[in-house]
PDB file of N, CA and C in Angstrom:
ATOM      1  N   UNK A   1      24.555 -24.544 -16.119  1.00  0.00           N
ATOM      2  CA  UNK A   1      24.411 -23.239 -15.604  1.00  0.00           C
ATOM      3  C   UNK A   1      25.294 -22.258 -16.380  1.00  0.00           C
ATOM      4  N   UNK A   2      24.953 -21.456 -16.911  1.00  0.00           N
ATOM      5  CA  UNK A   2      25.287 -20.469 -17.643  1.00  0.00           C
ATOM      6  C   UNK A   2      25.126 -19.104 -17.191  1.00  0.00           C
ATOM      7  N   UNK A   3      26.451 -18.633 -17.588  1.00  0.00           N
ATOM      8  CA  UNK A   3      26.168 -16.903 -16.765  1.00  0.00           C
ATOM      9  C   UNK A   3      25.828 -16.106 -17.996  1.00  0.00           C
ATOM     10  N   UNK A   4      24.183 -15.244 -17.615  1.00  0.00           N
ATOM     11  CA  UNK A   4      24.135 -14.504 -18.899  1.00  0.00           C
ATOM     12  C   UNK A   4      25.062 -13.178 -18.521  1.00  0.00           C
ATOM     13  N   UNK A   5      25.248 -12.249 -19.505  1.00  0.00           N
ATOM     14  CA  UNK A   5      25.912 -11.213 -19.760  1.00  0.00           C
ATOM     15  C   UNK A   5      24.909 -10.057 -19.178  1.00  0.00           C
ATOM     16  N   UNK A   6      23.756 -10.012 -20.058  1.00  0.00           N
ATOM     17  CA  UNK A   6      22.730  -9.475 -20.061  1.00  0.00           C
ATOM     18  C   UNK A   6      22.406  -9.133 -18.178  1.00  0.00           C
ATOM     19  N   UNK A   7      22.396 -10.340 -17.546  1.00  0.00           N
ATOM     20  CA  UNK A   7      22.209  -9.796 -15.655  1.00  0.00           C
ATOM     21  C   UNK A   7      22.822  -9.634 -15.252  1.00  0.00           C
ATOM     22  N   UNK A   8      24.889  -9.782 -15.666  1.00  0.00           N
ATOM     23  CA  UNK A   8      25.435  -9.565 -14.564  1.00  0.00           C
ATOM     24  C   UNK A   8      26.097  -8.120 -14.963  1.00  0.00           C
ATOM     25  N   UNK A   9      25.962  -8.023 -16.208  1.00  0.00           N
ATOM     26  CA  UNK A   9      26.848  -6.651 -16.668  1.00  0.00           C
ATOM     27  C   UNK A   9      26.059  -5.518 -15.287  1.00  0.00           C
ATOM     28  N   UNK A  10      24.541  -5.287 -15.663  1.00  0.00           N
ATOM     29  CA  UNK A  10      24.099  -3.921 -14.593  1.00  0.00           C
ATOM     30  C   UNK A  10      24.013  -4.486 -13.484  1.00  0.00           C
ATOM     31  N   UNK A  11      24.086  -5.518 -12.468  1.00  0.00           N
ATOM     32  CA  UNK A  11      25.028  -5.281 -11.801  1.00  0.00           C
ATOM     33  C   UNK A  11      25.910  -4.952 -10.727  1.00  0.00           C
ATOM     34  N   UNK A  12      26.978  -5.365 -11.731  1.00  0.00           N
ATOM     35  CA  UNK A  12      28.257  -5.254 -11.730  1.00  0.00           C
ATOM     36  C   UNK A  12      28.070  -3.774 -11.441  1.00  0.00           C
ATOM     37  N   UNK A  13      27.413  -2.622 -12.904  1.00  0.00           N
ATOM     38  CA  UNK A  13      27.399  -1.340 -13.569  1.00  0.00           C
ATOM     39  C   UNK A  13      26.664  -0.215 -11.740  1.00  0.00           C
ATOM     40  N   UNK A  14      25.406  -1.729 -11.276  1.00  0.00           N
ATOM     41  CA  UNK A  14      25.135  -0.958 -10.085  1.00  0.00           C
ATOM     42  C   UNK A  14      25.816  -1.048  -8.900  1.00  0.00           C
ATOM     43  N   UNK A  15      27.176  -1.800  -8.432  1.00  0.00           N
ATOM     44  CA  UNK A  15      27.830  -1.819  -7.725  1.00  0.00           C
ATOM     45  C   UNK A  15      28.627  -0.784  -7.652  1.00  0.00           C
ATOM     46  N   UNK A  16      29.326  -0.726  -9.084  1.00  0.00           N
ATOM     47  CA  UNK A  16      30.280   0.289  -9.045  1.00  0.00           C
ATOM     48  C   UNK A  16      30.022   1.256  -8.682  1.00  0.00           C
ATOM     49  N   UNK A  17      28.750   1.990  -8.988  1.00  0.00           N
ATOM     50  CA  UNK A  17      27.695   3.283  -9.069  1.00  0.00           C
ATOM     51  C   UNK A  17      27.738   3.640  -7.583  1.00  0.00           C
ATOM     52  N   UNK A  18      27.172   2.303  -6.673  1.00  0.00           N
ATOM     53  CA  UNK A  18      27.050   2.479  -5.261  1.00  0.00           C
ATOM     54  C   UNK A  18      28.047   3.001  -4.575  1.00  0.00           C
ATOM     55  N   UNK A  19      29.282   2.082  -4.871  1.00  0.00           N
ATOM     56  CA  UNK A  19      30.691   2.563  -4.547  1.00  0.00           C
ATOM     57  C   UNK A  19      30.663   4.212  -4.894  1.00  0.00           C
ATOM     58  N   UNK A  20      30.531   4.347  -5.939  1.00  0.00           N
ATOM     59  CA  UNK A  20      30.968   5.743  -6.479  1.00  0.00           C
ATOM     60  C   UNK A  20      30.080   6.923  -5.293  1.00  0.00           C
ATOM     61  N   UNK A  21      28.998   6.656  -5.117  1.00  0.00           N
ATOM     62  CA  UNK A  21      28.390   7.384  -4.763  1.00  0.00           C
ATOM     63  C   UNK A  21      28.812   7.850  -3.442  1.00  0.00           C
ATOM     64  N   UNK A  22      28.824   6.456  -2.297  1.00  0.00           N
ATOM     65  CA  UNK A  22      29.614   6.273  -1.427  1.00  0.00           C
ATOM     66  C   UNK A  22      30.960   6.938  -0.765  1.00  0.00           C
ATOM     67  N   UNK A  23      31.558   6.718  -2.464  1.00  0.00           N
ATOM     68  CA  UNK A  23      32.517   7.701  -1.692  1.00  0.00           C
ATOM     69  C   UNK A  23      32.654   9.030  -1.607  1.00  0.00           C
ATOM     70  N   UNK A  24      31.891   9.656  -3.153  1.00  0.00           N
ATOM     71  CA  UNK A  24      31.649  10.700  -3.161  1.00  0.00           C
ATOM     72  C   UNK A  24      30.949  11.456  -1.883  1.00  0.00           C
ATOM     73  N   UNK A  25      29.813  10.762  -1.362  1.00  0.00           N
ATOM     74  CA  UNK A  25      29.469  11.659  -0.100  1.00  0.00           C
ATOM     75  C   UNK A  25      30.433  11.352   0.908  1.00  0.00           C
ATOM     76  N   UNK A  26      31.339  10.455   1.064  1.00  0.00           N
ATOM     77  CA  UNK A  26      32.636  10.319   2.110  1.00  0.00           C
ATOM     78  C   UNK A  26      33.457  12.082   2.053  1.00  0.00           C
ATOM     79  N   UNK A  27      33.790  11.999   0.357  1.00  0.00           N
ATOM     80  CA  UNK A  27      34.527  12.829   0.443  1.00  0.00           C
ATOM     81  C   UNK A  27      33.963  14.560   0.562  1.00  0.00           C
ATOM     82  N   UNK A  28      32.500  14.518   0.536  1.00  0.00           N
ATOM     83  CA  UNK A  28      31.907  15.589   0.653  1.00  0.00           C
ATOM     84  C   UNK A  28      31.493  15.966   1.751  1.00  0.00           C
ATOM     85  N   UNK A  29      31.452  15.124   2.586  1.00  0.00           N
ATOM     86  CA  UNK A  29      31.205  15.534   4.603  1.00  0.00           C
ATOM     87  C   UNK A  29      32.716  15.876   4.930  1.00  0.00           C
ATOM     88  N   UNK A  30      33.745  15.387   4.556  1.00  0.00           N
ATOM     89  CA  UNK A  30      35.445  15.610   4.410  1.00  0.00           C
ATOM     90  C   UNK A  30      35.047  17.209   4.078  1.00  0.00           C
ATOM     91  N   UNK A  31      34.850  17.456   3.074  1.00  0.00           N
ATOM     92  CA  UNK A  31      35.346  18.768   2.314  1.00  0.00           C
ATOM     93  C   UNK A  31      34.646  19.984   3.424  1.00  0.00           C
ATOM     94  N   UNK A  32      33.360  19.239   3.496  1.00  0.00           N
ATOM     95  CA  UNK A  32      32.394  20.348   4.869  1.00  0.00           C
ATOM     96  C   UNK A  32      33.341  20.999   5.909  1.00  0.00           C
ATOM     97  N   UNK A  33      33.517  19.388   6.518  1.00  0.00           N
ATOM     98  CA  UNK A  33      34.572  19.595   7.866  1.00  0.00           C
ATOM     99  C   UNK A  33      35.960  20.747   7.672  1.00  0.00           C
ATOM    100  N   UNK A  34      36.350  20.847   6.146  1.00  0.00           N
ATOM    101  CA  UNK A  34      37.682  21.266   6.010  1.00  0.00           C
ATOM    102  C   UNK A  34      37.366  22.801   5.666  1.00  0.00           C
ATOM    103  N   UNK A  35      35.972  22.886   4.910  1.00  0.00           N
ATOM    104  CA  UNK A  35      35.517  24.442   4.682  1.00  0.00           C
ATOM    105  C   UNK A  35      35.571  25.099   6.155  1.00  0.00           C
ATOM    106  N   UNK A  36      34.511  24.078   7.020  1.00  0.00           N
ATOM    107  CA  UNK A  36      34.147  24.729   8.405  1.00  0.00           C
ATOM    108  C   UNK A  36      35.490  25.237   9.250  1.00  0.00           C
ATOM    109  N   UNK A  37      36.606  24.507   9.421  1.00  0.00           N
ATOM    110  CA  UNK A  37      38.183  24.884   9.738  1.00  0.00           C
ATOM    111  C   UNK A  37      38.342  25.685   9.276  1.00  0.00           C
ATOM    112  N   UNK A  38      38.409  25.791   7.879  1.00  0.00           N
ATOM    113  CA  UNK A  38      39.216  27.267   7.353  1.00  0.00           C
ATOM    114  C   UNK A  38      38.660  28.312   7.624  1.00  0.00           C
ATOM    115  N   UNK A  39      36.907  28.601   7.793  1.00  0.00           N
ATOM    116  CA  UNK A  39      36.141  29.718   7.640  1.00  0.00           C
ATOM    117  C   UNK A  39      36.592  29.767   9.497  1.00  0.00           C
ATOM    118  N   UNK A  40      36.823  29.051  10.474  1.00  0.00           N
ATOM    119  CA  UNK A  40      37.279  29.246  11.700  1.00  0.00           C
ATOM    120  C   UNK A  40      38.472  30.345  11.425  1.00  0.00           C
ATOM    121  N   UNK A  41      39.311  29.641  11.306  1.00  0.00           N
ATOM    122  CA  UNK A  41      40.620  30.048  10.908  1.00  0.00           C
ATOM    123  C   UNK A  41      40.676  31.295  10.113  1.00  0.00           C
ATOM    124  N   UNK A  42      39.690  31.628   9.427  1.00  0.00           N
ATOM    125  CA  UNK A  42      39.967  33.086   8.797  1.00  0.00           C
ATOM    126  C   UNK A  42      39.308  34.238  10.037  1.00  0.00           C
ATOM    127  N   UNK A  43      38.060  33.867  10.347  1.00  0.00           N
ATOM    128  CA  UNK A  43      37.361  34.138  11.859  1.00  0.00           C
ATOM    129  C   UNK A  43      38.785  34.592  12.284  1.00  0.00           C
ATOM    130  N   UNK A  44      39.217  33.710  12.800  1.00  0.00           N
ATOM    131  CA  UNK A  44      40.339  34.742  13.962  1.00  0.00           C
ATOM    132  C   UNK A  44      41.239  35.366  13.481  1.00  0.00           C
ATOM    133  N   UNK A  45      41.894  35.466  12.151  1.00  0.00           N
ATOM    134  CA  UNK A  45      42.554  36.358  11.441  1.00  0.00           C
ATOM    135  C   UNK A  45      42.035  37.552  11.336  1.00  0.00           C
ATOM    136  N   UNK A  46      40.985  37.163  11.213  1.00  0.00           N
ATOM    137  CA  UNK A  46      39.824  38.984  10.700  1.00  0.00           C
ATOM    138  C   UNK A  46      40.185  39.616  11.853  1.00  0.00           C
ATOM    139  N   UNK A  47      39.436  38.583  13.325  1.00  0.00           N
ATOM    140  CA  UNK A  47      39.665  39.418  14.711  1.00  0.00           C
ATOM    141  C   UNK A  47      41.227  39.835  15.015  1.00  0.00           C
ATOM    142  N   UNK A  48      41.765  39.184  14.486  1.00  0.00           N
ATOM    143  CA  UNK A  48      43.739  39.600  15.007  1.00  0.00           C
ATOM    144  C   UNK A  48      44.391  40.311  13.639  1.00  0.00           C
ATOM    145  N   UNK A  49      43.551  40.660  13.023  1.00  0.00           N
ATOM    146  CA  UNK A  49      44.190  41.724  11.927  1.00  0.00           C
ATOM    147  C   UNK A  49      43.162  43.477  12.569  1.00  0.00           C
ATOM    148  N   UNK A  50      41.728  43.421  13.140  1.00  0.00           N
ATOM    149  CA  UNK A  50      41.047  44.080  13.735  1.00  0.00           C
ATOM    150  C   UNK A  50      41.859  45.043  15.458  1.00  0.00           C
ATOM    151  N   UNK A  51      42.172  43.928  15.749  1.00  0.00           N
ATOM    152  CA  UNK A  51      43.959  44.569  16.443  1.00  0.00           C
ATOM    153  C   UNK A  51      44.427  45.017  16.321  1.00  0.00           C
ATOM    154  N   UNK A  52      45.430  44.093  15.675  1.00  0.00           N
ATOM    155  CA  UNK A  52      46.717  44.807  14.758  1.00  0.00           C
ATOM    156  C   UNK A  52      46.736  46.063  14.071  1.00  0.00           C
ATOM    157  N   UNK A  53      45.146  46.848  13.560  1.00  0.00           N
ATOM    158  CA  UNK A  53      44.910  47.695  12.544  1.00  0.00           C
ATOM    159  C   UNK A  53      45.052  48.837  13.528  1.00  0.00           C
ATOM    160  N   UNK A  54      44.722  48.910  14.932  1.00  0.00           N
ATOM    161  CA  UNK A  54      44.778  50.144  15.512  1.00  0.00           C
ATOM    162  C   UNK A  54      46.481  49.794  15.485  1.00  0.00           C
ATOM    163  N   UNK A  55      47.233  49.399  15.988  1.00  0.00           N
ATOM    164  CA  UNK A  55      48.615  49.746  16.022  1.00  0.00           C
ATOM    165  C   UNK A  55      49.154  50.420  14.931  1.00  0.00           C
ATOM    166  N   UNK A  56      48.668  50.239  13.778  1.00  0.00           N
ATOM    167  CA  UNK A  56      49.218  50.356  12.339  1.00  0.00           C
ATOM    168  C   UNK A  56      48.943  51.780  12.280  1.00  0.00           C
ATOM    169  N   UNK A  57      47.287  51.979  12.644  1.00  0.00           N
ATOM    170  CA  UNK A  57      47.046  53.552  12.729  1.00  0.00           C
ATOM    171  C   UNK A  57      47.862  54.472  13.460  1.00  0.00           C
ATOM    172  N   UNK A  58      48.175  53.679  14.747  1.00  0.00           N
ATOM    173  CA  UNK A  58      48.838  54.791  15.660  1.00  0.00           C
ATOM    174  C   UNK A  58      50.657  54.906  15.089  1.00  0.00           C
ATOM    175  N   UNK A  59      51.209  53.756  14.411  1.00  0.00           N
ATOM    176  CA  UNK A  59      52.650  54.074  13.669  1.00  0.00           C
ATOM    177  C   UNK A  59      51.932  54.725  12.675  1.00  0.00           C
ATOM    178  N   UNK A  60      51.092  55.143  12.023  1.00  0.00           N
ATOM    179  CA  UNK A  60      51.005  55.956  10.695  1.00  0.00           C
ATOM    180  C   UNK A  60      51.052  57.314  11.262  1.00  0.00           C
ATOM    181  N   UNK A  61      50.179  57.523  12.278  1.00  0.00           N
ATOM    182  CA  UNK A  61      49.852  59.137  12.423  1.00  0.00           C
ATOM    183  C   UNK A  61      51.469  59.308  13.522  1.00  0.00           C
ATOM    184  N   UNK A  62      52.553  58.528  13.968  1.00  0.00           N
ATOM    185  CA  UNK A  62      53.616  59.231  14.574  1.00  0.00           C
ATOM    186  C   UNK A  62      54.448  58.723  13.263  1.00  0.00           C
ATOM    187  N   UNK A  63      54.594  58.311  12.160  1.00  0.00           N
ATOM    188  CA  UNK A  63      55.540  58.487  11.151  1.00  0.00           C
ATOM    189  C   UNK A  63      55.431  59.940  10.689  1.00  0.00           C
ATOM    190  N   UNK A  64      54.223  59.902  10.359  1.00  0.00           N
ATOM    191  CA  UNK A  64      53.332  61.288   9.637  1.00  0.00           C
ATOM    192  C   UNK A  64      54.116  62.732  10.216  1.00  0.00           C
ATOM    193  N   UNK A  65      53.822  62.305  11.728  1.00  0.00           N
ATOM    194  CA  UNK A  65      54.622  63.841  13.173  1.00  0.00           C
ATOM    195  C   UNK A  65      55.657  63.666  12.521  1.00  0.00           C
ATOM    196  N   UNK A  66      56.543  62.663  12.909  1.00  0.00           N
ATOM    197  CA  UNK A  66      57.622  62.752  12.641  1.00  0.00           C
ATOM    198  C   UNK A  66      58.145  63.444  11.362  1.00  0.00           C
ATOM    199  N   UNK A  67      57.800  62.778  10.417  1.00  0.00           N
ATOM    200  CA  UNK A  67      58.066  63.385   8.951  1.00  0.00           C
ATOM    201  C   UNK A  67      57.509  64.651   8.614  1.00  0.00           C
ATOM    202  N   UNK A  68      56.262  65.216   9.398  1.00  0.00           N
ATOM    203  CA  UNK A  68      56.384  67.081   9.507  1.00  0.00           C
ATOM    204  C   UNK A  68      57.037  67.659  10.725  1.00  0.00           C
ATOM    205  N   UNK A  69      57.769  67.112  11.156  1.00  0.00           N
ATOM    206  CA  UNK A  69      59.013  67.503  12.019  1.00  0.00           C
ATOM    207  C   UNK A  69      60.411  67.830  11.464  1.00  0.00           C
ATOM    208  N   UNK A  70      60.294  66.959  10.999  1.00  0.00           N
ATOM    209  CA  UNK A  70      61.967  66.573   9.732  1.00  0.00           C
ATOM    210  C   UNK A  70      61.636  67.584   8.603  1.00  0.00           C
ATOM    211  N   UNK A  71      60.500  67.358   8.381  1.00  0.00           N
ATOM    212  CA  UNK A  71      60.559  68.623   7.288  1.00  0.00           C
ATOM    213  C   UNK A  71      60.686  70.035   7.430  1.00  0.00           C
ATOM    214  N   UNK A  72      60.365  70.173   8.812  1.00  0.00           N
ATOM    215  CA  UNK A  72      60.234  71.533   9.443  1.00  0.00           C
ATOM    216  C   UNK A  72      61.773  72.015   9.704  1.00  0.00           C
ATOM    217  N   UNK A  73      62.292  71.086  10.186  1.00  0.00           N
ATOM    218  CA  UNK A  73      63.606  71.159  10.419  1.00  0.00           C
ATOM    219  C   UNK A  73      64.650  71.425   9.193  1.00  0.00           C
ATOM    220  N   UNK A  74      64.418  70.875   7.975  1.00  0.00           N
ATOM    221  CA  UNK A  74      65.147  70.744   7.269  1.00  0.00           C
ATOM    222  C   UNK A  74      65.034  72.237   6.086  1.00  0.00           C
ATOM    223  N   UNK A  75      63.535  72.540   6.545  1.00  0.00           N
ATOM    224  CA  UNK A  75      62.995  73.987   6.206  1.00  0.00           C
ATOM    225  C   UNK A  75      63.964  75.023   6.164  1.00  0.00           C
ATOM    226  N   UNK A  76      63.702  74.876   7.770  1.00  0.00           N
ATOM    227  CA  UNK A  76      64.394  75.989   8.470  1.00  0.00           C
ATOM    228  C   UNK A  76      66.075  76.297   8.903  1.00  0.00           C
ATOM    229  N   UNK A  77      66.647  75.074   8.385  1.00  0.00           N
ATOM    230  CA  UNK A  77      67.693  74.990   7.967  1.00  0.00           C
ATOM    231  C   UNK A  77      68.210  75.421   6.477  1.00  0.00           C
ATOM    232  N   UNK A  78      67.513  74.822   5.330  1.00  0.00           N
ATOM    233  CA  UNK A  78      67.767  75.558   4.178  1.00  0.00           C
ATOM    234  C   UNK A  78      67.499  77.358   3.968  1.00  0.00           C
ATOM    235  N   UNK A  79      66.806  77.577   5.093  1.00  0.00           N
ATOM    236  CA  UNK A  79      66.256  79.136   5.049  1.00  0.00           C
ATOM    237  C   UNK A  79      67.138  79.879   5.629  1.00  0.00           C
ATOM    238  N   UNK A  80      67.769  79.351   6.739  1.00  0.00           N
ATOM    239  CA  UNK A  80      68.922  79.923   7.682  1.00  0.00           C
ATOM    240  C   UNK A  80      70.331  80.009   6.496  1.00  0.00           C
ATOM    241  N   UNK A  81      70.290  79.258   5.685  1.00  0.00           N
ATOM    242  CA  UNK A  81      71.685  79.173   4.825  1.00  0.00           C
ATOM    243  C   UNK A  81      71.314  79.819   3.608  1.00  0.00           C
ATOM    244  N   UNK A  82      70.245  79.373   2.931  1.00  0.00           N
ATOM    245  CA  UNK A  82      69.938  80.661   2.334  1.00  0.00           C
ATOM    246  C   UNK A  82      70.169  82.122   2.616  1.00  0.00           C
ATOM    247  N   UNK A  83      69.516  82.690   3.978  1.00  0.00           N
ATOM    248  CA  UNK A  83      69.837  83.982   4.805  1.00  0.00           C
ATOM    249  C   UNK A  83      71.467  84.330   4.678  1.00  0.00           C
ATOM    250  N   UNK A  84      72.070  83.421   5.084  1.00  0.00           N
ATOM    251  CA  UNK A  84      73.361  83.839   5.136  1.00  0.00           C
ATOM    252  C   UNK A  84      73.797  84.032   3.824  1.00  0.00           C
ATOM    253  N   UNK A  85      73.924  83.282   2.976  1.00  0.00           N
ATOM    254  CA  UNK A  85      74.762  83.164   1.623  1.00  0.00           C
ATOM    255  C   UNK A  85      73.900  84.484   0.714  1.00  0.00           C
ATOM    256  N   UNK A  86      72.625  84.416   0.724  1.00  0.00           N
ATOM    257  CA  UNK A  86      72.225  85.481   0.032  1.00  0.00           C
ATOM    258  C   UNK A  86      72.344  87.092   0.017  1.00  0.00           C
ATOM    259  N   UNK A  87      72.978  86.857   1.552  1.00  0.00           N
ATOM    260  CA  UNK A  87      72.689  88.244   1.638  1.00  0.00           C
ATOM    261  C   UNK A  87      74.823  88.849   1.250  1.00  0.00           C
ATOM    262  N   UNK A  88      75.553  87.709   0.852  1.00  0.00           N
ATOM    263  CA  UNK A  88      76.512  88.552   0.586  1.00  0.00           C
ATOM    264  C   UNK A  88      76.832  88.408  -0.802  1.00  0.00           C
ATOM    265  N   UNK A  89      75.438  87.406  -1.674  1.00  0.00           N
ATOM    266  CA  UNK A  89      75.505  87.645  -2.955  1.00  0.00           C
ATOM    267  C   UNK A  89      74.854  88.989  -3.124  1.00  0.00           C
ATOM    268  N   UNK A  90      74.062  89.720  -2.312  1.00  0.00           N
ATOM    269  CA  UNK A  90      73.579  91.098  -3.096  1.00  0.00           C
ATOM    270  C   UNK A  90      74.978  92.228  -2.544  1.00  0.00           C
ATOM    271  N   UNK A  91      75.212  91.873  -1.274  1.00  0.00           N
ATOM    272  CA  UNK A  91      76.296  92.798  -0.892  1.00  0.00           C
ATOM    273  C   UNK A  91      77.507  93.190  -2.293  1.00  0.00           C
ATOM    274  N   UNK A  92      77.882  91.724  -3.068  1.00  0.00           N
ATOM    275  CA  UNK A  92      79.036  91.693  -3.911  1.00  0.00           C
ATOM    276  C   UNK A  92      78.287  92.855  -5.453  1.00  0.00           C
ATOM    277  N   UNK A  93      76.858  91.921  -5.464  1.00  0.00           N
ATOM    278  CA  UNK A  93      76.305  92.845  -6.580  1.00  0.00           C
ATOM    279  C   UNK A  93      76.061  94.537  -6.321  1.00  0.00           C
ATOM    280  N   UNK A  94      75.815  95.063  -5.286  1.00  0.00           N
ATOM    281  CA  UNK A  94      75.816  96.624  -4.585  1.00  0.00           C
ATOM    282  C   UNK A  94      77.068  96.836  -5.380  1.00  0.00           C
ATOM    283  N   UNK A  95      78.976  96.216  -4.389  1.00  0.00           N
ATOM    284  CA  UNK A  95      79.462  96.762  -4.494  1.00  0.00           C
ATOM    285  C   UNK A  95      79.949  97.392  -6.573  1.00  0.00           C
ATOM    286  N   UNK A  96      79.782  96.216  -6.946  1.00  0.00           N
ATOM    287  CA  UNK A  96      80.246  96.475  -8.634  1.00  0.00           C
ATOM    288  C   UNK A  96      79.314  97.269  -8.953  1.00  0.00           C
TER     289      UNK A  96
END
């Protein structure tokens, strides 16, 4: 009894193949399951960033007040000191 080469090489060549295949769809119902999680998982990020976005709006438009408040203030402060100081730089220029 003699083992030819010739029948057992393919196989051998179709075992491996089977295996291969095997696992490949193992690891491709895996990868499904792990897409389907993440696309979950972004799902509720979208909805809890959809939230979060009105808060963000409502700190933008009271930074916004605020900061044409401060500016108003800081206006009308440089204008008030201006008023004063200017008016006794023309007084000094009158008198000479």
């Amino acid at each position: 009894m003699t083992i030819d080469l010739n029948e057992v090489l393919p196989v051998t060549l179709y075992l491996v193949l089977i295996i291969l295949v095997i696992v490949l769809i193992i690891l491709a119902v895996r990868l499904i399951k792990t897409l389907n999680k993440v696309d979950q998982v972004l799902d509720d990020v979208n909805k809890k960033m959809v939230k979060v976005d009105g808060l963000f709006d409502i700190i933008d438009t009271v930074t916004d007040y605020a900061a044409s408040i401060s500016d108003k203030v800081v206006s009308g402060i440089t204008n008030a000191i201006h008023f004063v100081f200017g008016k006794k730089k023309k007084g000094k220029n009158k008198d000479e």
